[in-house]
C-alpha atoms as a PDB file:
ATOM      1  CA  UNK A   1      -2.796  -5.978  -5.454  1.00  0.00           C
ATOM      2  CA  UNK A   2      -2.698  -2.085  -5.191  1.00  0.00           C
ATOM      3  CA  UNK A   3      -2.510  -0.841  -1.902  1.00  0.00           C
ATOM      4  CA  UNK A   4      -3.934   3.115  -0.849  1.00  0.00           C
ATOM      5  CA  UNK A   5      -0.587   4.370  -1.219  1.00  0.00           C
ATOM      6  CA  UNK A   6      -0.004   2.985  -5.008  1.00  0.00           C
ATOM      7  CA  UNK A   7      -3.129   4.261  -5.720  1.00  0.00           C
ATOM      8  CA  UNK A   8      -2.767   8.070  -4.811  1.00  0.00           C
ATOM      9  CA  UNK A   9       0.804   8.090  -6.278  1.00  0.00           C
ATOM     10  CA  UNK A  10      -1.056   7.061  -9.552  1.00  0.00           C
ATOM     11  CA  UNK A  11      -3.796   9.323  -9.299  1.00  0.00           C
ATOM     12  CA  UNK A  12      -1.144  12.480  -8.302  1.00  0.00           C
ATOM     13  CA  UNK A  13       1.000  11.443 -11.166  1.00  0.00           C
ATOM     14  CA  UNK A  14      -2.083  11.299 -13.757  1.00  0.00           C
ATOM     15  CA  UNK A  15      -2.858  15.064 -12.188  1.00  0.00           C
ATOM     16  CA  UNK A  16       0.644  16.196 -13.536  1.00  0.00           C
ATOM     17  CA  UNK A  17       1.616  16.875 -16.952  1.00  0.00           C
ATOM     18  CA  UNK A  18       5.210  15.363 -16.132  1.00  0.00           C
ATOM     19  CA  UNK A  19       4.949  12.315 -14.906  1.00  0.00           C
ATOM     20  CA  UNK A  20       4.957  11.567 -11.236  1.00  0.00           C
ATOM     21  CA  UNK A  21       5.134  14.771  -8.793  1.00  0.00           C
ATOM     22  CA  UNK A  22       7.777  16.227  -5.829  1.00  0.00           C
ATOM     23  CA  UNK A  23       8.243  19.215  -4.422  1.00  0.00           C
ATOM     24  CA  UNK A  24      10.730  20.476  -7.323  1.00  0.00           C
ATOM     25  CA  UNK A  25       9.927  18.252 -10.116  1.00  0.00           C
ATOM     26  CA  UNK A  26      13.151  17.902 -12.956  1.00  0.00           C
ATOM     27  CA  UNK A  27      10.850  17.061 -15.700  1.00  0.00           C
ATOM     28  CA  UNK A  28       8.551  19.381 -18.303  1.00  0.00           C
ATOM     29  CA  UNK A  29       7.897  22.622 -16.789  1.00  0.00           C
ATOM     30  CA  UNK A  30       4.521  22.748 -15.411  1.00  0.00           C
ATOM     31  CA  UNK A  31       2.790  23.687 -12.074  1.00  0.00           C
ATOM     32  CA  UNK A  32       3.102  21.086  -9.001  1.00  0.00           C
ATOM     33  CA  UNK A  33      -0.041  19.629  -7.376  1.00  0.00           C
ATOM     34  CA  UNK A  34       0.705  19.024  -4.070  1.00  0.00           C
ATOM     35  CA  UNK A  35      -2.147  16.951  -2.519  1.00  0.00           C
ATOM     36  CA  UNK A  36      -2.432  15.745   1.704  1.00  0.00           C
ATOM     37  CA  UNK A  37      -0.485  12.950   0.768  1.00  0.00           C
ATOM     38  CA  UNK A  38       2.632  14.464  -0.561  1.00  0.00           C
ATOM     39  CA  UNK A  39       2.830  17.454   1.781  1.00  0.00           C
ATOM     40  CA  UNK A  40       2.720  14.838   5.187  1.00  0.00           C
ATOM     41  CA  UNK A  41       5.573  13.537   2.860  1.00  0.00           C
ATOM     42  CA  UNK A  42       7.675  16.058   3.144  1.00  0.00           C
ATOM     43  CA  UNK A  43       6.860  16.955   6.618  1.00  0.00           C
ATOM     44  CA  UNK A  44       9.625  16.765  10.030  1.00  0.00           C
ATOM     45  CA  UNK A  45       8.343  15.969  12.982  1.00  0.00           C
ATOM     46  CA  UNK A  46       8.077  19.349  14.843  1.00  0.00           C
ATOM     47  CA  UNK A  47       8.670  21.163  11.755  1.00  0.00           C
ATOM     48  CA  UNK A  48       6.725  24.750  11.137  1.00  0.00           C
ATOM     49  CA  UNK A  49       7.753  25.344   8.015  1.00  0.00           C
ATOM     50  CA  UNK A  50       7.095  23.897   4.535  1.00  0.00           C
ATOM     51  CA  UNK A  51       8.918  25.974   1.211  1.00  0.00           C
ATOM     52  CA  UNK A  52       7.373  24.741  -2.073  1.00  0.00           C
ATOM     53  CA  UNK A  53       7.492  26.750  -5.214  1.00  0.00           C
ATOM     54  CA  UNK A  54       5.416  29.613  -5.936  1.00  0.00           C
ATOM     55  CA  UNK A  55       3.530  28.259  -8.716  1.00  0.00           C
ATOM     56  CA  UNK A  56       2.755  24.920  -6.756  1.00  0.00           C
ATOM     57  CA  UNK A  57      -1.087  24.172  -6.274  1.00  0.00           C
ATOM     58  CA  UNK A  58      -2.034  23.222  -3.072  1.00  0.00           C
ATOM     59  CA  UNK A  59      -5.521  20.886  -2.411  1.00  0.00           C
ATOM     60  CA  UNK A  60      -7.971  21.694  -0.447  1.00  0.00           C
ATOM     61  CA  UNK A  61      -7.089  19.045   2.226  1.00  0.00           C
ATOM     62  CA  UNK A  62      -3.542  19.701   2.218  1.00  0.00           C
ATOM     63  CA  UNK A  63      -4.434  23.187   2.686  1.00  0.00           C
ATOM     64  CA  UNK A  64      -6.315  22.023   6.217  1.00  0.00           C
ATOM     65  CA  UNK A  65      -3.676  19.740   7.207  1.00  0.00           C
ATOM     66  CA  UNK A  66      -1.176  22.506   7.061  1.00  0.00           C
ATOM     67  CA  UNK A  67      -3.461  24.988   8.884  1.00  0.00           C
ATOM     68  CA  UNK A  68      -4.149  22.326  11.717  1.00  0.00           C
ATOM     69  CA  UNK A  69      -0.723  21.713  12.706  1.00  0.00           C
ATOM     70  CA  UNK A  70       0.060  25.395  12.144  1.00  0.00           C
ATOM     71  CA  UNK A  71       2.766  24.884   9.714  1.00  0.00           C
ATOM     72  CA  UNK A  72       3.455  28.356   7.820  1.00  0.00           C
ATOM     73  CA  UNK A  73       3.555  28.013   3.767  1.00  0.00           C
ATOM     74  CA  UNK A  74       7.055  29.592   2.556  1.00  0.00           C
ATOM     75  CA  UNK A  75       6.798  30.149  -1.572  1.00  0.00           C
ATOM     76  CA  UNK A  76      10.080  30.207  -3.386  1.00  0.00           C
END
């Protein structure tokens, strides 16, 4: 049985052209989607910072999550 978790990794990887997605993917070059899920990933616990790469698309709800724990978006 799938659980929530298996399911968004296989609906983030589907949204990539490279197979399944992280901050600085090795794979084809292409643009990261970075969805809620993968961004409360990456986050430290009292961390204020998040650096992902300047071509990375953020969604909508990661975009809220970030902005409600006032964690500043650093592009590289």
């Amino acid at each position: 049985m799938l659980t929530r978790d298996d399911l968004l990794d296989i609906i983030v990887s589907g949204l990539s052209k490279g197979g399944p997605v992280g901050l600085f993917p090795d794979g084809p070059k292409g643009r990261c989607f970075l969805s809620e899920y993968e961004i409360k990933k990456q986050l430290t616990l009292g961390g204020k910072r998040l650096t992902i790469p300047m071509d990375s698309i953020l969604s909508p709800l990661a975009l809220d999550v970030l902005t409600l724990q006032g964690i500043e978006i650093n592009r590289v």
